[in-house]
PDB file of N, CA and C in Angstrom:
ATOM      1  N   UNK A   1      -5.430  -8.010 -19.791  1.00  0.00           N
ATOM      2  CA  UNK A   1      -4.071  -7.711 -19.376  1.00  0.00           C
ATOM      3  C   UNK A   1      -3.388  -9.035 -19.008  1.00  0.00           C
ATOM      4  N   UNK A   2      -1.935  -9.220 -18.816  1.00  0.00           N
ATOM      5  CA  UNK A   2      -1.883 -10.158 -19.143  1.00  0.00           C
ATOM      6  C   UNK A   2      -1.331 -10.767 -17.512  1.00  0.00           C
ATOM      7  N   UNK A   3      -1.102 -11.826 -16.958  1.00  0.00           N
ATOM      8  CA  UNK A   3      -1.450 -12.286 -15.502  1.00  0.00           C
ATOM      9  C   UNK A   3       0.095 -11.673 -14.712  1.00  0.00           C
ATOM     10  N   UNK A   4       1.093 -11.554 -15.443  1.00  0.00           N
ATOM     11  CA  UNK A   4       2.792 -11.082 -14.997  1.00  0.00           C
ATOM     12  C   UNK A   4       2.135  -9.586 -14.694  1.00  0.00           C
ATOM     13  N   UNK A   5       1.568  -8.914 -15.608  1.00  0.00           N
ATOM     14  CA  UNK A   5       1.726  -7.344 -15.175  1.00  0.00           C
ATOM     15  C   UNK A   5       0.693  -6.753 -14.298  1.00  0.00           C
ATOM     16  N   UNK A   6      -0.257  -7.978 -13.421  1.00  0.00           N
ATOM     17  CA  UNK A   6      -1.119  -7.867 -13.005  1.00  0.00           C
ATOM     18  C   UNK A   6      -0.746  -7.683 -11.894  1.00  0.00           C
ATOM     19  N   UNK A   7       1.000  -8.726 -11.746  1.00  0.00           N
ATOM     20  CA  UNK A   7       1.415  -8.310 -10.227  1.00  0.00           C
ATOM     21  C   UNK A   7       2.617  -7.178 -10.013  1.00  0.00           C
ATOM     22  N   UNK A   8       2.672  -6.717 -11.401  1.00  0.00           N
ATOM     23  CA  UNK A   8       3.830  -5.648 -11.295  1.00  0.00           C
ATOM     24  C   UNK A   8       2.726  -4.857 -11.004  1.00  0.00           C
ATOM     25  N   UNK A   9       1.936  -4.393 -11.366  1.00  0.00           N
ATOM     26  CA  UNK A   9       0.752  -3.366 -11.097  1.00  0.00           C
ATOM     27  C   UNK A   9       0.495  -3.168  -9.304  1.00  0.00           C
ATOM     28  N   UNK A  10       0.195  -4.965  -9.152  1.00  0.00           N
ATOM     29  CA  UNK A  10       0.207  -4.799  -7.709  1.00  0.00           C
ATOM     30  C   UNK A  10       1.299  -4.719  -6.726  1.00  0.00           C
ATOM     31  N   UNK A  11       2.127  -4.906  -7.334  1.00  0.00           N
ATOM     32  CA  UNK A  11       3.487  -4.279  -6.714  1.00  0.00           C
ATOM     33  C   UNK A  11       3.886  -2.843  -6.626  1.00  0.00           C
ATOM     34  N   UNK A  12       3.983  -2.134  -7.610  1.00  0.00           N
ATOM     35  CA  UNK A  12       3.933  -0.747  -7.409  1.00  0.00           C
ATOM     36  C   UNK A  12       2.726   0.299  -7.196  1.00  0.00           C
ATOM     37  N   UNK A  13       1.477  -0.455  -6.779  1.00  0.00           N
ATOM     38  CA  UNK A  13       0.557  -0.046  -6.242  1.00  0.00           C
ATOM     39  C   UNK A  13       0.940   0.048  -4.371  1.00  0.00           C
ATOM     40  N   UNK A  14       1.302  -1.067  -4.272  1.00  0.00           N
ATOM     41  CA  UNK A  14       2.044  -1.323  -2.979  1.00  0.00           C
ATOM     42  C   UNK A  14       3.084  -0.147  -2.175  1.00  0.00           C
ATOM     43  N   UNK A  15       4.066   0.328  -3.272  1.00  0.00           N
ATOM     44  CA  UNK A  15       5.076   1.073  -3.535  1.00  0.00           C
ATOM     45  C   UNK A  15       4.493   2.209  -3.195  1.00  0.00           C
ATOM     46  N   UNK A  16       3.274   2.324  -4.146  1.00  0.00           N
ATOM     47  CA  UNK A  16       3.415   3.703  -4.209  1.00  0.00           C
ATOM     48  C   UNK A  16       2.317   4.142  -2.870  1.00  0.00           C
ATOM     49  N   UNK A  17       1.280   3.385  -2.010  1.00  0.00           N
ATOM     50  CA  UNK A  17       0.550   3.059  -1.075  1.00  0.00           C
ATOM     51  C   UNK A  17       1.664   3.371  -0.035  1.00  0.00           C
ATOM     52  N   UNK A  18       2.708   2.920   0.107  1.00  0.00           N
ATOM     53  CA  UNK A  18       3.754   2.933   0.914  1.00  0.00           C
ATOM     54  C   UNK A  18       4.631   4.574   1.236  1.00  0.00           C
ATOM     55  N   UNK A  19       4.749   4.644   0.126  1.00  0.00           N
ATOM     56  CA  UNK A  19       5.346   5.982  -0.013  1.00  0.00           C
ATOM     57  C   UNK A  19       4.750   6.867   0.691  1.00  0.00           C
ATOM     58  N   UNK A  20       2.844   6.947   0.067  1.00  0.00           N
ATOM     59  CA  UNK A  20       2.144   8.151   0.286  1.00  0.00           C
ATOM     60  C   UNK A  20       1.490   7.959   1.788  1.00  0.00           C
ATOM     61  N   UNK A  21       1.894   6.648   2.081  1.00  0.00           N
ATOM     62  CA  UNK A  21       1.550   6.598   4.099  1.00  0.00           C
ATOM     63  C   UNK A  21       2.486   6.978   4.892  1.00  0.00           C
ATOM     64  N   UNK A  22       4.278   6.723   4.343  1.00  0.00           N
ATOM     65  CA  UNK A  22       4.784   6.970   4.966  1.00  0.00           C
ATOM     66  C   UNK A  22       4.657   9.054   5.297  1.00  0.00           C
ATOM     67  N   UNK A  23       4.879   9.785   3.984  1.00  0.00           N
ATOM     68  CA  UNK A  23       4.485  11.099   3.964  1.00  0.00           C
ATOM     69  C   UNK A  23       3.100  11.816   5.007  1.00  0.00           C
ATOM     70  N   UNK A  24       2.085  10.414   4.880  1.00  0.00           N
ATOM     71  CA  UNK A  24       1.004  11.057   5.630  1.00  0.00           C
ATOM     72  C   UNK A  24       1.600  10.917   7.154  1.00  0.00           C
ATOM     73  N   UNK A  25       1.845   9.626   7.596  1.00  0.00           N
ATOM     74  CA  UNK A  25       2.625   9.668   8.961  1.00  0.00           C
ATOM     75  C   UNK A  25       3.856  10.574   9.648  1.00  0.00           C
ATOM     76  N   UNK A  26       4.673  10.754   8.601  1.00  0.00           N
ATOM     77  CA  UNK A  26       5.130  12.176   9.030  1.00  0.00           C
ATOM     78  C   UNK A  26       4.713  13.609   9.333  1.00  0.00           C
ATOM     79  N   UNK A  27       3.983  13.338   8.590  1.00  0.00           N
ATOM     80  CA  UNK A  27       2.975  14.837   8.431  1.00  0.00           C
ATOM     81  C   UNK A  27       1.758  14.706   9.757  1.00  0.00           C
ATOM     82  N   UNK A  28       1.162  13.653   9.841  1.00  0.00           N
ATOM     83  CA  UNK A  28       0.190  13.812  11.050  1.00  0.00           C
ATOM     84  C   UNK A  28       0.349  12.956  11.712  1.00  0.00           C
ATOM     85  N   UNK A  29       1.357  12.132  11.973  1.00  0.00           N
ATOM     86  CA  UNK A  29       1.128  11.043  13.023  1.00  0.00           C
ATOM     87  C   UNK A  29       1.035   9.918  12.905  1.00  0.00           C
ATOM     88  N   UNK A  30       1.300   8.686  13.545  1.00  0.00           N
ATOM     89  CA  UNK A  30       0.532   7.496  13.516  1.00  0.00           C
ATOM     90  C   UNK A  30      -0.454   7.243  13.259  1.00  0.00           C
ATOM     91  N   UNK A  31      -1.790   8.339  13.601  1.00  0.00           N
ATOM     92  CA  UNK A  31      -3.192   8.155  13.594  1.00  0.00           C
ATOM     93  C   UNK A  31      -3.595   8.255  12.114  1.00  0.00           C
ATOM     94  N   UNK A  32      -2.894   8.702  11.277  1.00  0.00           N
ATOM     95  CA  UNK A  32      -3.022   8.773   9.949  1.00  0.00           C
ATOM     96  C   UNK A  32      -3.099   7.525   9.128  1.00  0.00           C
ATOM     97  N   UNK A  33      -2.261   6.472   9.840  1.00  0.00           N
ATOM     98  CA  UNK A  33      -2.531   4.960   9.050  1.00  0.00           C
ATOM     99  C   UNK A  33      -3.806   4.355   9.731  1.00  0.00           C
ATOM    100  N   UNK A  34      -4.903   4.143   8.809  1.00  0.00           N
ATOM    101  CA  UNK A  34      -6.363   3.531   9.216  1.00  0.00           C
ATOM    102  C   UNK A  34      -6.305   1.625   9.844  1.00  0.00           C
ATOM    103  N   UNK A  35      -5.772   1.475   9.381  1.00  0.00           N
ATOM    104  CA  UNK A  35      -5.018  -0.118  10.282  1.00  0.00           C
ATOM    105  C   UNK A  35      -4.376   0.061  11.615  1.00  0.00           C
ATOM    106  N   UNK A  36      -5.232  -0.511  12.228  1.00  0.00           N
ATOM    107  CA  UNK A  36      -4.539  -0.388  13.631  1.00  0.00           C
ATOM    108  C   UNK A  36      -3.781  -1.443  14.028  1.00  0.00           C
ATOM    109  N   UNK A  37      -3.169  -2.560  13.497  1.00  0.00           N
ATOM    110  CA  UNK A  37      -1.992  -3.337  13.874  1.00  0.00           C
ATOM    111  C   UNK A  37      -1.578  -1.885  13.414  1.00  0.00           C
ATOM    112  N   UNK A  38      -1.038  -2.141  12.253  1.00  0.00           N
ATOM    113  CA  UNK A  38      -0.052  -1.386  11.169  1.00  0.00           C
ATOM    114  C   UNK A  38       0.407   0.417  12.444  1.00  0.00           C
ATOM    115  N   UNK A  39      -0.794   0.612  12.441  1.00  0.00           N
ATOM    116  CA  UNK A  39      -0.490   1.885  13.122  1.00  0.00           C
ATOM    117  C   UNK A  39       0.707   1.555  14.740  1.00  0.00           C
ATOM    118  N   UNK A  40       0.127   0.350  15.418  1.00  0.00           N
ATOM    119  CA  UNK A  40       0.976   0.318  16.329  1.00  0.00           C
ATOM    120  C   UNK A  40       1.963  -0.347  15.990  1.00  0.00           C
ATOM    121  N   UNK A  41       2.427  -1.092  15.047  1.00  0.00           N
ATOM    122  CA  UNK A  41       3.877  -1.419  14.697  1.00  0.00           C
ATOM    123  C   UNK A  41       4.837   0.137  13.999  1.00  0.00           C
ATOM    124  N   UNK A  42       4.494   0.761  13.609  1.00  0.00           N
ATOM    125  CA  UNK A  42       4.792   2.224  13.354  1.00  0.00           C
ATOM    126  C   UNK A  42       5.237   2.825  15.024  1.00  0.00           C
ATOM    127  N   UNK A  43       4.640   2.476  15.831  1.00  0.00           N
ATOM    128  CA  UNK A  43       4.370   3.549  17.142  1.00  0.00           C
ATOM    129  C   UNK A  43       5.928   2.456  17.410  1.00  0.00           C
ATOM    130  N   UNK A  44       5.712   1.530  17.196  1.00  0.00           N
ATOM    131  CA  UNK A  44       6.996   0.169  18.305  1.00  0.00           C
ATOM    132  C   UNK A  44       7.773   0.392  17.487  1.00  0.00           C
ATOM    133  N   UNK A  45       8.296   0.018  16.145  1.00  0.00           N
ATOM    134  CA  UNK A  45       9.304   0.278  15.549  1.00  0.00           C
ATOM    135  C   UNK A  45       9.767   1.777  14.635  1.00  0.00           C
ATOM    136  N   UNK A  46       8.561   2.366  14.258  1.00  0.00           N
ATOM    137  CA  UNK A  46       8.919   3.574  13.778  1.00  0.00           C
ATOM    138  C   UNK A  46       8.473   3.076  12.224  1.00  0.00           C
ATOM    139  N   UNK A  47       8.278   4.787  11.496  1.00  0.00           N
ATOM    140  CA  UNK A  47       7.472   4.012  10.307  1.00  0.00           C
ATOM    141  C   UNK A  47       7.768   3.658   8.971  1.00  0.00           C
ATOM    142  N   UNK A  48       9.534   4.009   8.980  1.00  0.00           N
ATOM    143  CA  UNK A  48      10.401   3.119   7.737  1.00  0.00           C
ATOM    144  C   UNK A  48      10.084   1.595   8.143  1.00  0.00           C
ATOM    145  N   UNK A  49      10.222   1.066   8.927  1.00  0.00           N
ATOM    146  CA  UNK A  49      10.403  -0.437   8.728  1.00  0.00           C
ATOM    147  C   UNK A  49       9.190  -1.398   9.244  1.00  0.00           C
ATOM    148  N   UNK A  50       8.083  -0.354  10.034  1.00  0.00           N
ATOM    149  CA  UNK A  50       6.608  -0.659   9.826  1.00  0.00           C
ATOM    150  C   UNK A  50       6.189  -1.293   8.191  1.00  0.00           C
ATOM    151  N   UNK A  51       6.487   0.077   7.442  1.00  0.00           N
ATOM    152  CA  UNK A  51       5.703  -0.261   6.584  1.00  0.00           C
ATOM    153  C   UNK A  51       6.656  -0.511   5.562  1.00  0.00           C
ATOM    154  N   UNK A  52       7.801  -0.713   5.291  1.00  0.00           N
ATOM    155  CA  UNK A  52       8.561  -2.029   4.597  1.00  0.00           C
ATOM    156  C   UNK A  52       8.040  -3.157   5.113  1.00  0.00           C
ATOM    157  N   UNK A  53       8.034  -3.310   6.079  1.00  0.00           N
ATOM    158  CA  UNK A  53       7.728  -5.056   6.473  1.00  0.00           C
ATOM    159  C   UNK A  53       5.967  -5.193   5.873  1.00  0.00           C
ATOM    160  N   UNK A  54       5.359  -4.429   6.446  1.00  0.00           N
ATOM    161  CA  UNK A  54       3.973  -4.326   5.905  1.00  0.00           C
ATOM    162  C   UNK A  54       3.660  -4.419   4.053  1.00  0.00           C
ATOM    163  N   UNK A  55       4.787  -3.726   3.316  1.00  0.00           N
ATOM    164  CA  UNK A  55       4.592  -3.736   1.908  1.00  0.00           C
ATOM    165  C   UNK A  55       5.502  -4.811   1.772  1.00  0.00           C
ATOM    166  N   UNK A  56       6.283  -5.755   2.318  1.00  0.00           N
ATOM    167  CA  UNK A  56       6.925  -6.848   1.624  1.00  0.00           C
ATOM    168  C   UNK A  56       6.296  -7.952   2.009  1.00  0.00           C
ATOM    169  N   UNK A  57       5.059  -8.094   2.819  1.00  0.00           N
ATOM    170  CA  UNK A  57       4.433  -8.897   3.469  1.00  0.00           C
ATOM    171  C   UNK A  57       3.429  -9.214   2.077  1.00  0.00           C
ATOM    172  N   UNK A  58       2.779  -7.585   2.171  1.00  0.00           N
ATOM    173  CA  UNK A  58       1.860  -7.673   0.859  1.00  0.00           C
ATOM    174  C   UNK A  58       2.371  -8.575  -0.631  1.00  0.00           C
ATOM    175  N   UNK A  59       3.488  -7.898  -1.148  1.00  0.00           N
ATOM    176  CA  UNK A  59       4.183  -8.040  -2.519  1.00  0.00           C
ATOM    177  C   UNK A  59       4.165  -9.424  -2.072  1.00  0.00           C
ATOM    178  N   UNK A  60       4.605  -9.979  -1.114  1.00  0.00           N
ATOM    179  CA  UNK A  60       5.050 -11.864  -0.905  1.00  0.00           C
ATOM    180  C   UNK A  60       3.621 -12.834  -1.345  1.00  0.00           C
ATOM    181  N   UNK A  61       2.729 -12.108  -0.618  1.00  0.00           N
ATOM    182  CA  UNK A  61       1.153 -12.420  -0.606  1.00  0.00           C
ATOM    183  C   UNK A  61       1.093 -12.376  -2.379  1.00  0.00           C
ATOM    184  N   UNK A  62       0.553 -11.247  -2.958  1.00  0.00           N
ATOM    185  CA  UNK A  62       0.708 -10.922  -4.398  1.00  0.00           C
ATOM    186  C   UNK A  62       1.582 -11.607  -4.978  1.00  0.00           C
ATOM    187  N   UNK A  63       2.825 -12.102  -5.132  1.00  0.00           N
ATOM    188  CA  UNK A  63       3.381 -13.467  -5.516  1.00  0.00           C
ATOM    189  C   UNK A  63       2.960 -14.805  -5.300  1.00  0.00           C
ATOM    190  N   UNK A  64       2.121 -15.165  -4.430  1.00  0.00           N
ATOM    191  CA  UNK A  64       1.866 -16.593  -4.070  1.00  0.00           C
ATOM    192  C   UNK A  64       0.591 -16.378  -4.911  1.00  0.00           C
ATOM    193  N   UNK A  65      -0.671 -15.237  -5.080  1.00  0.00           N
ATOM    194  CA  UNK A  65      -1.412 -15.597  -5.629  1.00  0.00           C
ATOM    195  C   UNK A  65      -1.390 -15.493  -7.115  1.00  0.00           C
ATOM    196  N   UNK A  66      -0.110 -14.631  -7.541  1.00  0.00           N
ATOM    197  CA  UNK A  66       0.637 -15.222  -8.873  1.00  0.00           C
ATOM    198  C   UNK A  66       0.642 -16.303  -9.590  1.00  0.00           C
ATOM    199  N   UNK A  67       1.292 -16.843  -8.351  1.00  0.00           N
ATOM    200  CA  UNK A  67       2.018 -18.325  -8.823  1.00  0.00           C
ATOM    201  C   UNK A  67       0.853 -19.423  -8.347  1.00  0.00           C
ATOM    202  N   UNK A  68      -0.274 -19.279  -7.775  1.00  0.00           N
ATOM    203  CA  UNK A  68      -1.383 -20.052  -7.654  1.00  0.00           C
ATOM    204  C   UNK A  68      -2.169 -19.934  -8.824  1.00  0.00           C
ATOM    205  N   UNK A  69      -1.941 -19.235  -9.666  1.00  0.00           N
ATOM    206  CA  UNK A  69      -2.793 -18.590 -10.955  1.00  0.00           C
ATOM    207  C   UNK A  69      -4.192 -18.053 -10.698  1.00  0.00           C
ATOM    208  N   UNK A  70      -4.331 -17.568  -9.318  1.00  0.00           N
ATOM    209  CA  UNK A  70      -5.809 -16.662  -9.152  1.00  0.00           C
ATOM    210  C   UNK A  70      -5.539 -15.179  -9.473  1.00  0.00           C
ATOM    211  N   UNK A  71      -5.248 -14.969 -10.493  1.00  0.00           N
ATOM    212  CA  UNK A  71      -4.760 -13.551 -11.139  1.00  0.00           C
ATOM    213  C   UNK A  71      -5.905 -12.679 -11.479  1.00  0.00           C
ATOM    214  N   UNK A  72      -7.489 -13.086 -11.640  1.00  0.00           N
ATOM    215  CA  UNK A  72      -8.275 -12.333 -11.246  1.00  0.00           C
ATOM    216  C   UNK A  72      -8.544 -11.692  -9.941  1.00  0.00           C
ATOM    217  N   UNK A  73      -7.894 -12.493  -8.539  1.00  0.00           N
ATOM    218  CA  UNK A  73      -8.129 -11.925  -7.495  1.00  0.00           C
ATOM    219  C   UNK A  73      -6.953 -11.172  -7.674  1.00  0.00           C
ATOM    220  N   UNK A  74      -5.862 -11.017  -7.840  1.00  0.00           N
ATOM    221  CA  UNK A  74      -4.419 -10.237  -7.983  1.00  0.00           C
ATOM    222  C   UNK A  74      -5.467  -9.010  -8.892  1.00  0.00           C
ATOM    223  N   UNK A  75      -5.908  -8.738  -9.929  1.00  0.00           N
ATOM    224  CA  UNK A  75      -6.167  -7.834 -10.541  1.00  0.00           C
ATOM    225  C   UNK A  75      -7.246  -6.943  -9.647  1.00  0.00           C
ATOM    226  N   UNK A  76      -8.245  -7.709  -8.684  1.00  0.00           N
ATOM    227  CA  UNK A  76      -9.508  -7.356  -7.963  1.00  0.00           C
ATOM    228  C   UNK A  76      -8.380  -6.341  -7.068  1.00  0.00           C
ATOM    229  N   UNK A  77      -7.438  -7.012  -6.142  1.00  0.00           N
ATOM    230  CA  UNK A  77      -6.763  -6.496  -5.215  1.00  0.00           C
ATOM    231  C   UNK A  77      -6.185  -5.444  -5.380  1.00  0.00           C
ATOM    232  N   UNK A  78      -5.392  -5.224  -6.616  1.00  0.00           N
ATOM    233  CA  UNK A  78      -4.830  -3.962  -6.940  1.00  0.00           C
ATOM    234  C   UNK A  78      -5.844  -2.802  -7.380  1.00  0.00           C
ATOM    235  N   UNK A  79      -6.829  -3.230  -7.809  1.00  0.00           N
ATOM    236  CA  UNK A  79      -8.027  -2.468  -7.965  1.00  0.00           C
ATOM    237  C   UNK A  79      -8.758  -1.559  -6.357  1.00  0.00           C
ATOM    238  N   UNK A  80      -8.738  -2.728  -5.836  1.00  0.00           N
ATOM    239  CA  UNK A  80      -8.708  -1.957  -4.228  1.00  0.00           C
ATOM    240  C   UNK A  80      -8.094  -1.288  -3.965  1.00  0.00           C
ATOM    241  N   UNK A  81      -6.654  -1.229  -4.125  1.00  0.00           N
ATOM    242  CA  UNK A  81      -5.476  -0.653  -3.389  1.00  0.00           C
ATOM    243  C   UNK A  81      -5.708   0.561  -4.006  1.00  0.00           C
ATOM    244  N   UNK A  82      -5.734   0.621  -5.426  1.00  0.00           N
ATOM    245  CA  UNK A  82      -5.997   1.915  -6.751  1.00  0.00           C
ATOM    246  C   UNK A  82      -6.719   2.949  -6.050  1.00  0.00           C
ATOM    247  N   UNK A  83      -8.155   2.410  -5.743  1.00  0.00           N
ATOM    248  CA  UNK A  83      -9.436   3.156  -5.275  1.00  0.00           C
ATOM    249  C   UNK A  83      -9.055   3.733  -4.382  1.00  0.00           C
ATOM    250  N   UNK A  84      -8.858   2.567  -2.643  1.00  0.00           N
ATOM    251  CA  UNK A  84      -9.201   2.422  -1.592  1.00  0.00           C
ATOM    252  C   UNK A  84      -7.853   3.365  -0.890  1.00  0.00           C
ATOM    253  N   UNK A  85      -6.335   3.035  -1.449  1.00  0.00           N
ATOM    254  CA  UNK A  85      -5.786   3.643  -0.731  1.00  0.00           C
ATOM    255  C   UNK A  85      -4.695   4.423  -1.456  1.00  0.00           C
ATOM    256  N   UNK A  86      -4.405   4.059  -2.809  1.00  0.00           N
ATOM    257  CA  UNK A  86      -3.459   5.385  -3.407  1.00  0.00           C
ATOM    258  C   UNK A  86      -4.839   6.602  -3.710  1.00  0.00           C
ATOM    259  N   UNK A  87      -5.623   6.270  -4.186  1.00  0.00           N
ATOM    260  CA  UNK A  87      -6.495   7.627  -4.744  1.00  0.00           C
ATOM    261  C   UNK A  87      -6.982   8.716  -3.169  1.00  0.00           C
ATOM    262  N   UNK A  88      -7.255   8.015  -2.533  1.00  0.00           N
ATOM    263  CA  UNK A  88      -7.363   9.106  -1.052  1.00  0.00           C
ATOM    264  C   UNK A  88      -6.378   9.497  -0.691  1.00  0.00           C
ATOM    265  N   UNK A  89      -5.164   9.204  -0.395  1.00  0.00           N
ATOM    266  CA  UNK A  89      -3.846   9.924  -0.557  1.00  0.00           C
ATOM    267  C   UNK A  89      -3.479  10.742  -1.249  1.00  0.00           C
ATOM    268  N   UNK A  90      -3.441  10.909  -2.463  1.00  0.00           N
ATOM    269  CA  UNK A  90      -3.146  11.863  -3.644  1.00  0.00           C
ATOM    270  C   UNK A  90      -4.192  13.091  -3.854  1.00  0.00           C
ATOM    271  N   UNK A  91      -5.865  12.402  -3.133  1.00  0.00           N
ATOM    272  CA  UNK A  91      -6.820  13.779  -3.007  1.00  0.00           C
ATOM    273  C   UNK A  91      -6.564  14.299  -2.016  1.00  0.00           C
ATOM    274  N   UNK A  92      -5.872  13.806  -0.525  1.00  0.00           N
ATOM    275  CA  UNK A  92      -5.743  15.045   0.568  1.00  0.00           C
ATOM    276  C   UNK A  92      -4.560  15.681   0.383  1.00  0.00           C
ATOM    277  N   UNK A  93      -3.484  14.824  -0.230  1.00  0.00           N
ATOM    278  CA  UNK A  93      -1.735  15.609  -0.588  1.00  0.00           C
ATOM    279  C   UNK A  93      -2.241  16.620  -1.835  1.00  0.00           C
ATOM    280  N   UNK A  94      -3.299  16.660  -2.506  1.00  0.00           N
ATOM    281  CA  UNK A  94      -3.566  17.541  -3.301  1.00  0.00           C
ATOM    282  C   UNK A  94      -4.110  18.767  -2.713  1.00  0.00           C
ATOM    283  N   UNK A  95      -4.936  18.495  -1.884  1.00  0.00           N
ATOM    284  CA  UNK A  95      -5.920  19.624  -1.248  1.00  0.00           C
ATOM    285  C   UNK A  95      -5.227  20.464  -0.100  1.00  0.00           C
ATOM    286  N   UNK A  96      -4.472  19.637   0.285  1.00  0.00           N
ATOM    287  CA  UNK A  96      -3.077  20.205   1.113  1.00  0.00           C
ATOM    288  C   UNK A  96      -2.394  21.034   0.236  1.00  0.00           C
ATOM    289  N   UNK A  97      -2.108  20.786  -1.281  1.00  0.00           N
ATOM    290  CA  UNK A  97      -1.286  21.781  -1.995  1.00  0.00           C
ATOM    291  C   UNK A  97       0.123  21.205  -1.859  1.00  0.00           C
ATOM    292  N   UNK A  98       0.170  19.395  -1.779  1.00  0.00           N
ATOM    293  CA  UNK A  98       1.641  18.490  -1.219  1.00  0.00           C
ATOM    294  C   UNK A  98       1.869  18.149  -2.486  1.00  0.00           C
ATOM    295  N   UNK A  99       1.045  17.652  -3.392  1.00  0.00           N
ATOM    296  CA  UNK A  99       1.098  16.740  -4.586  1.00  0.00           C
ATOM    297  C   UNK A  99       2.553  17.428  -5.597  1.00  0.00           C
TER     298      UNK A  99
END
């Protein structure tokens, strides 16, 4: 794949990580985000601009290692995000009957 769509990938992995935390935090709480900075910047500011700042922090990160050309770790990372935190989201919003 080629090293540009490695970070659009990890960009709307980001996006879409974002989306499906903000939904879980409405739905159950703060305690629902497994990061506990993240969870208490949610509790202090609330969890639109928690986790904007949290996903533009990421995407900024994912650009520098862009433009450093370590685009195998950019591909490793979004691979995490894939597994680790859109795919468990989409199996409990499923099993919930949310999806």
């Amino acid at each position: 794949m080629r090293p540009r769509l490695w970070l659009v990938l990890f960009v709307l992995l980001q996006f879409a990580d974002g989306v499906l935390t903000y939904a879980a935090v409405e739905r159950f709480g703060a305690a629902a985000e497994g990061n506990p900075i993240l969870a208490t910047w949610i509790v202090i500011t609330g969890t639109a601009p928690a986790l904007i700042g949290a996903k533009l922090i990421a995407c900024a990160c994912g650009g520098v290692l862009y433009a450093a050309g370590v685009h195998r770790v950019l591909a490793g990372l979004s691979a995490l995000y894939f597994f680790f935190a859109v795919m468990p989201w989409l199996q409990i919003f499923s099993q919930l009957g949310l999806s």
